[in-house]
Protein backbone atom coordinates (compact mmCIF):
# COMPACT_ATOMS: atom_id res chain seq x y z
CA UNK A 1 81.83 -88.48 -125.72
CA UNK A 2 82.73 -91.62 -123.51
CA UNK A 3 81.60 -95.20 -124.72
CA UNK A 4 79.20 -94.89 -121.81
CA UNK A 5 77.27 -91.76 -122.80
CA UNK A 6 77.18 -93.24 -126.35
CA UNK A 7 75.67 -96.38 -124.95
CA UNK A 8 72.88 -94.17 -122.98
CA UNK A 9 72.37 -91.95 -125.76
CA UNK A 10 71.61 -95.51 -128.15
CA UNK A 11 69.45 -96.76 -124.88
CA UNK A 12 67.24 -93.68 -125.07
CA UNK A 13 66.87 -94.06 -128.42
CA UNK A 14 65.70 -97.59 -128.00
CA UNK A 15 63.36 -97.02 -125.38
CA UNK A 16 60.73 -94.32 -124.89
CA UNK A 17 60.36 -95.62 -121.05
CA UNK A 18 63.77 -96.42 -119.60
CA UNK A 19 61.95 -99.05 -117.20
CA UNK A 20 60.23 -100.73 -120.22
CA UNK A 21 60.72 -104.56 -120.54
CA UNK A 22 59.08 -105.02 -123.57
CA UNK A 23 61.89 -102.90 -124.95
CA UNK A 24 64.76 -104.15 -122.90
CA UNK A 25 63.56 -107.76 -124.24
CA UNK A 26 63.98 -106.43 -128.05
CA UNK A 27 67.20 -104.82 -127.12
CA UNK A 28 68.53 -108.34 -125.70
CA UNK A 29 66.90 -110.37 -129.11
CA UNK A 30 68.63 -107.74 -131.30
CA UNK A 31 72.10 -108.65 -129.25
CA UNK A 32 71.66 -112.38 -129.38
CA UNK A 33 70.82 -112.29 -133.47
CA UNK A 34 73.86 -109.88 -133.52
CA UNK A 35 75.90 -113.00 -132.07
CA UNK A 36 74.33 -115.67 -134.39
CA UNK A 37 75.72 -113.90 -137.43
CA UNK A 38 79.09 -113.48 -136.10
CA UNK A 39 79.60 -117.31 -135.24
CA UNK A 40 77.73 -118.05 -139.11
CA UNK A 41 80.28 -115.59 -140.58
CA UNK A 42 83.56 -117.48 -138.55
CA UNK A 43 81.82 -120.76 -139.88
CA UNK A 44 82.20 -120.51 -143.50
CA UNK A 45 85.30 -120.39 -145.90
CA UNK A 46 87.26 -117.60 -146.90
CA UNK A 47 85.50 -117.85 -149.98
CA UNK A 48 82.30 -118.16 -149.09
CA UNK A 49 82.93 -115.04 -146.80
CA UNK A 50 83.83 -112.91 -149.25
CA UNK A 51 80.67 -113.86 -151.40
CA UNK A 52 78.40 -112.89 -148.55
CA UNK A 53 80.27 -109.79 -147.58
CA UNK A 54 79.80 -108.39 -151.37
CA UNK A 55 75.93 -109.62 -150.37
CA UNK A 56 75.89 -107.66 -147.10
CA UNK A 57 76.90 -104.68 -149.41
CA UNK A 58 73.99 -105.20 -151.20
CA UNK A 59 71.68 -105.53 -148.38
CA UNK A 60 73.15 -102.33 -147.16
CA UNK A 61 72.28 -100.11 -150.25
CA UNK A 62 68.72 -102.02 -150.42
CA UNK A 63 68.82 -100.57 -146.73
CA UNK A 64 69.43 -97.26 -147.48
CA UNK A 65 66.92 -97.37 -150.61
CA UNK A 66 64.21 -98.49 -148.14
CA UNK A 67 64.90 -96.02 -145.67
CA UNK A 68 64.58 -93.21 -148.00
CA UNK A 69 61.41 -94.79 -149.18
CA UNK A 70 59.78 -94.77 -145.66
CA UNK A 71 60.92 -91.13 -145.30
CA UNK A 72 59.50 -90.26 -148.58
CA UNK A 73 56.38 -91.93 -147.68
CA UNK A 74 55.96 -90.26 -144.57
CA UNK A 75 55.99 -87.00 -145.91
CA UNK A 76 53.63 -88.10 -148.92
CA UNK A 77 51.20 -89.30 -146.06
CA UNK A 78 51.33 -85.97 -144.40
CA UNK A 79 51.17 -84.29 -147.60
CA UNK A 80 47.81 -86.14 -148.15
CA UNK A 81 46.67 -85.35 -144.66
CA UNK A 82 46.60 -81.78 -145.36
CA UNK A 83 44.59 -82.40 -148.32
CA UNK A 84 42.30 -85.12 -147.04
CA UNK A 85 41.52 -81.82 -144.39
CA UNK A 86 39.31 -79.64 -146.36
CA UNK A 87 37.23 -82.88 -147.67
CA UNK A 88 36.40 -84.20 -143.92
CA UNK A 89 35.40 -80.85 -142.78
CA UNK A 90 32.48 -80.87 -145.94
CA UNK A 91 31.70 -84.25 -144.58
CA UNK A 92 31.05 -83.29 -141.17
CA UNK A 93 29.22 -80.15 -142.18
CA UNK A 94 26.63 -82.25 -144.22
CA UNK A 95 26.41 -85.02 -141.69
CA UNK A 96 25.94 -82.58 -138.89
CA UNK A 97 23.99 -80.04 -140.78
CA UNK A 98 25.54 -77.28 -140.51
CA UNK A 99 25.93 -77.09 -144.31
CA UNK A 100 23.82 -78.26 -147.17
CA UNK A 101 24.96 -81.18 -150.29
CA UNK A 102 25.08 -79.42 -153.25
CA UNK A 103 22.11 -80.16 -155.94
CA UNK A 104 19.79 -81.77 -152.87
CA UNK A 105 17.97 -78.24 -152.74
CA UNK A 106 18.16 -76.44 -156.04
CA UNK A 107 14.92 -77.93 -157.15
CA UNK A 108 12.97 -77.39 -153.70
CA UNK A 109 10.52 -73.72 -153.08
CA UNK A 110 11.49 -71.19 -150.30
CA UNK A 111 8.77 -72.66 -148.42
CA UNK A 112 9.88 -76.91 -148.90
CA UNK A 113 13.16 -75.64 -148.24
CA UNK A 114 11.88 -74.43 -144.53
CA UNK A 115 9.64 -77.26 -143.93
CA UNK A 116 12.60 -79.76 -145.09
CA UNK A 117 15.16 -77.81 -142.63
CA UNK A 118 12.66 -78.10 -139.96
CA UNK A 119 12.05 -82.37 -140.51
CA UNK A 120 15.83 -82.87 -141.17
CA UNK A 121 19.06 -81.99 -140.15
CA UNK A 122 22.43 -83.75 -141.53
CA UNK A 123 22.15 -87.43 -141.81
CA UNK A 124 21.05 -89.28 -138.20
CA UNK A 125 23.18 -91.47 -137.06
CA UNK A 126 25.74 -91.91 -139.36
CA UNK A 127 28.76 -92.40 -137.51
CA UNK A 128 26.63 -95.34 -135.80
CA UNK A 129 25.27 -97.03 -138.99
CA UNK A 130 28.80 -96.73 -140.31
CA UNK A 131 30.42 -98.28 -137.30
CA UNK A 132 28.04 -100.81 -137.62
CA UNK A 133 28.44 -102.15 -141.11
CA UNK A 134 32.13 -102.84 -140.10
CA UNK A 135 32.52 -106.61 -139.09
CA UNK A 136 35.17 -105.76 -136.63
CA UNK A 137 33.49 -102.21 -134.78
CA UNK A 138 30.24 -104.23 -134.94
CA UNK A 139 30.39 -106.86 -132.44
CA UNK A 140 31.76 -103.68 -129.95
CA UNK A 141 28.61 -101.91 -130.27
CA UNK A 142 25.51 -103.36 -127.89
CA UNK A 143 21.61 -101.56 -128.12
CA UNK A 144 22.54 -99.73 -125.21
CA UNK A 145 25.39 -98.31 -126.82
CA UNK A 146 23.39 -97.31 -129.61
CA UNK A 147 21.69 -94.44 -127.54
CA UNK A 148 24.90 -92.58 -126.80
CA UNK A 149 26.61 -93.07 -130.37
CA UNK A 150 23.64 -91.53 -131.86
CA UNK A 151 25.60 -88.46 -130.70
CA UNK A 152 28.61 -88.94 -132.24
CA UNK A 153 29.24 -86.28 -134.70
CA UNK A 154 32.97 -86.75 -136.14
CA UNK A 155 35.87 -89.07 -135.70
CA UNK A 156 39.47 -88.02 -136.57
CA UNK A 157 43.06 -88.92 -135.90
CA UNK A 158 46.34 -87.57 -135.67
CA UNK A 159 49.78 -88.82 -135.81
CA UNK A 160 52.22 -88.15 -133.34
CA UNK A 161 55.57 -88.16 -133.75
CA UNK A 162 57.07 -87.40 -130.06
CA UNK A 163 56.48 -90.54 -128.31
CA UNK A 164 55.47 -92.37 -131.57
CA UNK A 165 51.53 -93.37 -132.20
CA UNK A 166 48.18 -92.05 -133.02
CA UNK A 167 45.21 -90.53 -131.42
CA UNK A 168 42.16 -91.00 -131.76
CA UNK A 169 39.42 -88.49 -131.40
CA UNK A 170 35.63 -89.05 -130.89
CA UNK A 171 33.53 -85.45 -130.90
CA UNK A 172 29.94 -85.66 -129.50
CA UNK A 173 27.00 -83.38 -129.29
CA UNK A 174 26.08 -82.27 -125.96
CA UNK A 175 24.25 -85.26 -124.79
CA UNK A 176 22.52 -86.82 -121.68
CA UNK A 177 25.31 -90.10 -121.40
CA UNK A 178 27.97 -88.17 -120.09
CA UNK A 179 29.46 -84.77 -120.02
CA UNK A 180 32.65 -85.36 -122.29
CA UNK A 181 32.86 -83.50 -125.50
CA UNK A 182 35.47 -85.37 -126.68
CA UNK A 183 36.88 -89.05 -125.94
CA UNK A 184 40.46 -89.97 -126.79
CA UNK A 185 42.67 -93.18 -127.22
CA UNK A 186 45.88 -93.05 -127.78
CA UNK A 187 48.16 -95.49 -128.90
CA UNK A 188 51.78 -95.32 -128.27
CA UNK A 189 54.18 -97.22 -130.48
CA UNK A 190 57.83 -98.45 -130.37
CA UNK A 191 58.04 -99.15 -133.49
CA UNK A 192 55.16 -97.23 -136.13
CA UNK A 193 56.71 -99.33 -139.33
CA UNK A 194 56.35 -103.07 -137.70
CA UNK A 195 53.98 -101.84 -134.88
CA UNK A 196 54.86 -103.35 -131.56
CA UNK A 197 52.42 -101.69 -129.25
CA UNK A 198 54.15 -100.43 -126.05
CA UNK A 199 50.47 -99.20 -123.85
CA UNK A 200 47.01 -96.89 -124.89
CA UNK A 201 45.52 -94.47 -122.73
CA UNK A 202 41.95 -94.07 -123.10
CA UNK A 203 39.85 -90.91 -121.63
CA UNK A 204 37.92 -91.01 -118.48
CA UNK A 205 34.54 -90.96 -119.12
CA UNK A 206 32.32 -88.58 -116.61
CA UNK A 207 29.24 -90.44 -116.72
CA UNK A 208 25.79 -88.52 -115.70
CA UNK A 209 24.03 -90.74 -112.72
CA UNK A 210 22.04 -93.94 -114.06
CA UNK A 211 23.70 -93.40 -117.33
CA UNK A 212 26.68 -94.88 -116.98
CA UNK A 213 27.79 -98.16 -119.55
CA UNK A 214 30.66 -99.34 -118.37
CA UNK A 215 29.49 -100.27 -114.58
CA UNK A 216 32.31 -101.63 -111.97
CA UNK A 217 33.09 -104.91 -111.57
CA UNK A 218 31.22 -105.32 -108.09
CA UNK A 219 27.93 -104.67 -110.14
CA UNK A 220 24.94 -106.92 -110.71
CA UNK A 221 25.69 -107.16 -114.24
CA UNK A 222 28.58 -109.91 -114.51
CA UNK A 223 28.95 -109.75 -118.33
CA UNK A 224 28.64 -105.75 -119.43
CA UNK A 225 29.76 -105.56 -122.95
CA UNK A 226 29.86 -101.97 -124.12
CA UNK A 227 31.67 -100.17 -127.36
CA UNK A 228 32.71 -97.45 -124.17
CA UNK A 229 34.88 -99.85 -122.88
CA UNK A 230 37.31 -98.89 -125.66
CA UNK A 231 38.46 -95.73 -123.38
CA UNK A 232 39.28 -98.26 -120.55
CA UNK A 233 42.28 -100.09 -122.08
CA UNK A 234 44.04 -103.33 -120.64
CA UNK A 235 45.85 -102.28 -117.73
CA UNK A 236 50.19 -103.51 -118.27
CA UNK A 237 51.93 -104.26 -115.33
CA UNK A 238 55.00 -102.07 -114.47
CA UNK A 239 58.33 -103.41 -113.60
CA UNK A 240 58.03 -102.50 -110.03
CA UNK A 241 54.64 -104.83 -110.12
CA UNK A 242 53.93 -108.52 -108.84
CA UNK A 243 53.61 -109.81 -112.20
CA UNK A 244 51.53 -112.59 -110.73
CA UNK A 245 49.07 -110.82 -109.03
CA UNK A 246 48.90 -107.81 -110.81
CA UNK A 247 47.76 -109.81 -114.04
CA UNK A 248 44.40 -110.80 -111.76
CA UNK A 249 42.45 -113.40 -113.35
CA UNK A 250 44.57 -112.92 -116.79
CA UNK A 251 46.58 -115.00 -117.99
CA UNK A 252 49.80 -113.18 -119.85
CA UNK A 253 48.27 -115.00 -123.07
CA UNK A 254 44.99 -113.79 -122.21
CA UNK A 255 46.40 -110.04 -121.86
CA UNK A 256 48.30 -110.51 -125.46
CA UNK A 257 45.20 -111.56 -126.81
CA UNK A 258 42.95 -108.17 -124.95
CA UNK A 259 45.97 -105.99 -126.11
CA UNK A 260 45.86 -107.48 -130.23
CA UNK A 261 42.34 -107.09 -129.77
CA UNK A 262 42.61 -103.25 -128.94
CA UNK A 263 44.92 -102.49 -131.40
CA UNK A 264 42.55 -104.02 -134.17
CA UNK A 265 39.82 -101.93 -133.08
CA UNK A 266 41.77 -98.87 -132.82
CA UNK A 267 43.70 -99.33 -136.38
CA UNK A 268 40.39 -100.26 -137.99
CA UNK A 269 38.73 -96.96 -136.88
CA UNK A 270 42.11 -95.19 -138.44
CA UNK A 271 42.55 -96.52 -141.40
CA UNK A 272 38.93 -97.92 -142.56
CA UNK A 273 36.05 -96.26 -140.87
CA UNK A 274 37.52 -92.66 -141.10
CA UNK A 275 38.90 -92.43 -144.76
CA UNK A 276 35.79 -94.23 -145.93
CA UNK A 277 33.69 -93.90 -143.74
CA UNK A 278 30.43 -92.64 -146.74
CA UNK A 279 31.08 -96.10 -147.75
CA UNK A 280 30.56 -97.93 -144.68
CA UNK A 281 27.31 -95.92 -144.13
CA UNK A 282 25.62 -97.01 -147.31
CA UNK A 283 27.02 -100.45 -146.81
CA UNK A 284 29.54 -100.25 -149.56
CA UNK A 285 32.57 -100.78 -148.03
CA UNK A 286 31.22 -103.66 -146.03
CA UNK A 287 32.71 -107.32 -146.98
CA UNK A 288 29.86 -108.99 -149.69
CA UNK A 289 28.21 -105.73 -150.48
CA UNK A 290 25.81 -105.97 -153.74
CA UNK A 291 24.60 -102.94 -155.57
CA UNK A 292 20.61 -103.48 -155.91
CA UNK A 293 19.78 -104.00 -159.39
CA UNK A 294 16.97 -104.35 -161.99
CA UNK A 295 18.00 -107.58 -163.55
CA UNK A 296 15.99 -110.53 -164.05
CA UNK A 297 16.76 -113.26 -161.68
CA UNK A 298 16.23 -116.16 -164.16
CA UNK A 299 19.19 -114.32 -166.01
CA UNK A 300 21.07 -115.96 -163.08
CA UNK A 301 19.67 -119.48 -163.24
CA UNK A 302 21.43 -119.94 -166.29
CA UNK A 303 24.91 -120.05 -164.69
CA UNK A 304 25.12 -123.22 -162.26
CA UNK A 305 27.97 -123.51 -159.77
CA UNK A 306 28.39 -127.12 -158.35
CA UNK A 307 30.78 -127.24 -155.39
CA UNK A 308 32.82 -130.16 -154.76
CA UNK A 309 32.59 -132.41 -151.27
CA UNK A 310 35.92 -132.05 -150.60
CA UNK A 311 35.77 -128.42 -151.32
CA UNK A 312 32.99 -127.46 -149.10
CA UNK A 313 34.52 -129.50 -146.43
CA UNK A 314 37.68 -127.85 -146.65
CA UNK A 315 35.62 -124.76 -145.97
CA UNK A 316 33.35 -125.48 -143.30
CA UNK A 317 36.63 -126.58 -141.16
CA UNK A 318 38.47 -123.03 -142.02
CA UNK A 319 34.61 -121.57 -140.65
CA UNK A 320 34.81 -123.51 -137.90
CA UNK A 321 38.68 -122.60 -136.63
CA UNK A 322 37.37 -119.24 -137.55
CA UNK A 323 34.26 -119.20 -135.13
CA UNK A 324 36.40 -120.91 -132.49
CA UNK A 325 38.82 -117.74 -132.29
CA UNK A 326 36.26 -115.38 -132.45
CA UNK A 327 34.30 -117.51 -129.41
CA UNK A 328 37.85 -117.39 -127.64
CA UNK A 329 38.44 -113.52 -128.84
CA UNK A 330 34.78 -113.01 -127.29
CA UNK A 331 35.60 -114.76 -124.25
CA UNK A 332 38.62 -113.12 -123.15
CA UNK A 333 37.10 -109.66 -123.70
CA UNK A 334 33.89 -110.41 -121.70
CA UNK A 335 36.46 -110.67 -118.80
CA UNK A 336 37.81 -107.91 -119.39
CA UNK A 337 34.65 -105.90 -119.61
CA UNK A 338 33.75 -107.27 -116.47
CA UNK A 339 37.40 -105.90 -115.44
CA UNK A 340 37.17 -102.58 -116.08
CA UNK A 341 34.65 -100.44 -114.68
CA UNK A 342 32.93 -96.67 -114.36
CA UNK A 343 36.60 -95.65 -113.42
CA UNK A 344 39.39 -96.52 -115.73
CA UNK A 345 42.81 -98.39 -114.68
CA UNK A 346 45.72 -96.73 -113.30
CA UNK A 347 47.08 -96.24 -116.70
CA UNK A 348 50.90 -96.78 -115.70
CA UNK A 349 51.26 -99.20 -118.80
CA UNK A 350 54.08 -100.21 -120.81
C-alpha cells in the first residue's frame, strides 16, 4: 500500500465524519505535540537522552498494560450487561404491573388480592419521582412535564460500538401527549474513554394538537422550559455553514456550554438514574439522604458543632460561585429552549 492510502486509511480511523473539524483540530494538536517532543528530545544531552529513551520504554509497556486493561474492562462491562438484563426486566414488571414483588401478597385472601389488583397496579410514577430526586434531571422537569412522564414506563441504554456512543431509550404507555412509543437520544462519541462529544440526535416528537411542550420559537411563550426538550439537541454547524450566522443568537461559548450541559443530562440518566434507579425513587440515592429513625433528638444535643468565621465564609463564597454557574447554566438553556421548537433542528451536527 502507498504512503497515501496509509495516510487515508489512519484519517478514517481518526474521523468518523471526514468533514469534521472538531476532529481535524485534534488531528492538527496531536501533530503539533508530536513536534514539541522532537525539538525537547534534540535539546538535551546525549545522556540525558538516553535516560528518557529507557523512560519512553517504560511508558510504552505502561501503554500496552493500560490498553489491555480498557479491553478487559470492556468486555467485563458487557459481561455485566448481560447480567444486569434479567434484573431490569423484574424491575419493570413490578413497576408496570405486569408482575407481582414477591412476599407483598402471600399474606392477603383471594378476595383482598382482587380488590388490591383492582386499586393498584405497579408503582405510579416512578420513573418521575425517581427523575426527580436527582439534582441534575430535576431542574429539567417543569409541572407540565409531569403529566406526560407519568407515562414513562422504562428507561434503558445501549452501547454502540459502530460509530462510537450510547443510546438512550425512553418507553411510554400509550398516552394522550404524543403518539411516540419510544423516544431516543443518541450520543455519538470520538473518543468513549476521554469523551469528546462529536453531535446527539434526539427523536422527533409527534405531538397530539394542544398537547404539545416544546412550542416554536414564534410562540407566545418566550421562556418554555420543558424536560422534552432533551430530544431537540443543540444544533452544530457544518463546515459548509456561515459559522457566524448559523450560531444565531449563540455565542460559540454559549453552544459549549448547551452541548456540556446535554451530555450531563444524558450521562446522568446512563450511569445514575438507570442502574439505581429503586434508590432514587425512595430518595436514597439522592445527595443528604437520612434514613428516618426512632431516636431521641436530645441524644443529638449532646454533640455541639461550632463552625469557625473564616470557615463558613470560605463556604458561603464556594455557594455563591456555585449559584452563579448554575444562574449562567440556567440562562443559556432558557435560550435555547426558546430555540428549539415543536420541530427539531436539522440534525446535520458534528
Amino acid at each position: 500500500m502507498s504512503n497515501a492510502g496509509k495516510n487515508s486509511d489512519l484519517g478514517d480511523d481518526v474521523n468518523m465524519d471526514a468533514g469534521s473539524d472538531l476532529a481535524n483540530e485534534l488531528k492538527n494538536k496531536l501533530h503539533c505535540v508530536a513536534k514539541e517532543q522532537t525539538d525537547v528530545l534534540e535539546s538535551l544531552s546525549p545522556n540525558v537522552r538516553r535516560r528518557v529513551e529507557v523512560l519512553r520504554e517504560i511508558q510504552n509497556r505502561h501503554d500496552e498494560m493500560e490498553a489491555k486493561f480498557l479491553e478487559e474492562r470492556a468486555a467485563l462491562e458487557a459481561k455485566y450487561q448481560k447480567l444486569y438484563q434479567p434484573l431490569h426486566a423484574k424491575r419493570y414488571n413490578i413497576v408496570n404491573g405486569v408482575g407481582l414483588a414477591e412476599g407483598t401478597t402471600n399474606d392477603m385472601d383471594t378476595d383482598q388480592k382482587q380488590h388490591t389488583a383492582a386499586q393498584e397496579k405497579g408503582v405510579p410514577g416512578f420513573w418521575l419521582i425517581a427523575m426527580k430526586n436527582n439534582d441534575v434531571l430535576c431542574e429539567e422537569i417543569t409541572k407540565l412535564d409531569e403529566g406526560a412522564l407519568m407515562y414513562l414506563k422504562d428507561i434503558k441504554w445501549h452501547k454502540m460500538e459502530v460509530p462510537k456512543g450510547f443510546k438512550l431509550e425512553f418507553y411510554f404507555d400509550t398516552n394522550p401527549y404524543f403518539e411516540n412509543s419510544v423516544l431516543t437520544k443518541t450520543y455519538l462519541m470520538i473518543d468513549e474513554d476521554d469523551p469528546v462529544l462529536e453531535k446527539t440526535i434526539g427523536t422527533e416528537i409527534e405531538w397530539y394538537p394542544g398537547k404539545c411542550l416544546t412550542p416554536n420559537k414564534g410562540s407566545k411563550t418566550e421562556d418554555f422550559k420543558s424536560f422534552f426538550n432533551f430530544f431537540y439537541p443543540p444544533h452544530i454547524p457544518d463546515d459548509d455553514d456561515d459559522d457566524d450566522e448559523d450560531l444565531g443568537e449563540y455565542t460559540a461559548e454559549e453552544l459549549q456550554i448547551l452541548m456540556e450541559d446535554d451530555y450531563e443530562i444524558g450521562s446522568t440518566i446512563r450511569d445514575k438514574l438507570i442502574p439505581h434507579a429503586v434508590s432514587w425513587f425512595t430518595g436514597e440515592a439522592a445527595p443528604g439522604y437520612e434514613p428516618d429513625t426512632d431516636d431521641d433528638d436530645d441524644d443529638d444535643d449532646d454533640y455541639l458543632y461550632v463552625e469557625d468565621d473564616e470557615d463558613e465564609v470560605d463556604d458561603e463564597e464556594e455557594e455563591d460561585e456555585e449559584e452563579k454557574m448554575r444562574i449562567r447554566k440556567k440562562s443559556v438553556r432558557a435560550r435555547g429552549d426558546v430555540q428549539q421548537g415543536g420541530k427539531p433542528p436539522e440534525c446535520k451536527q458534528q
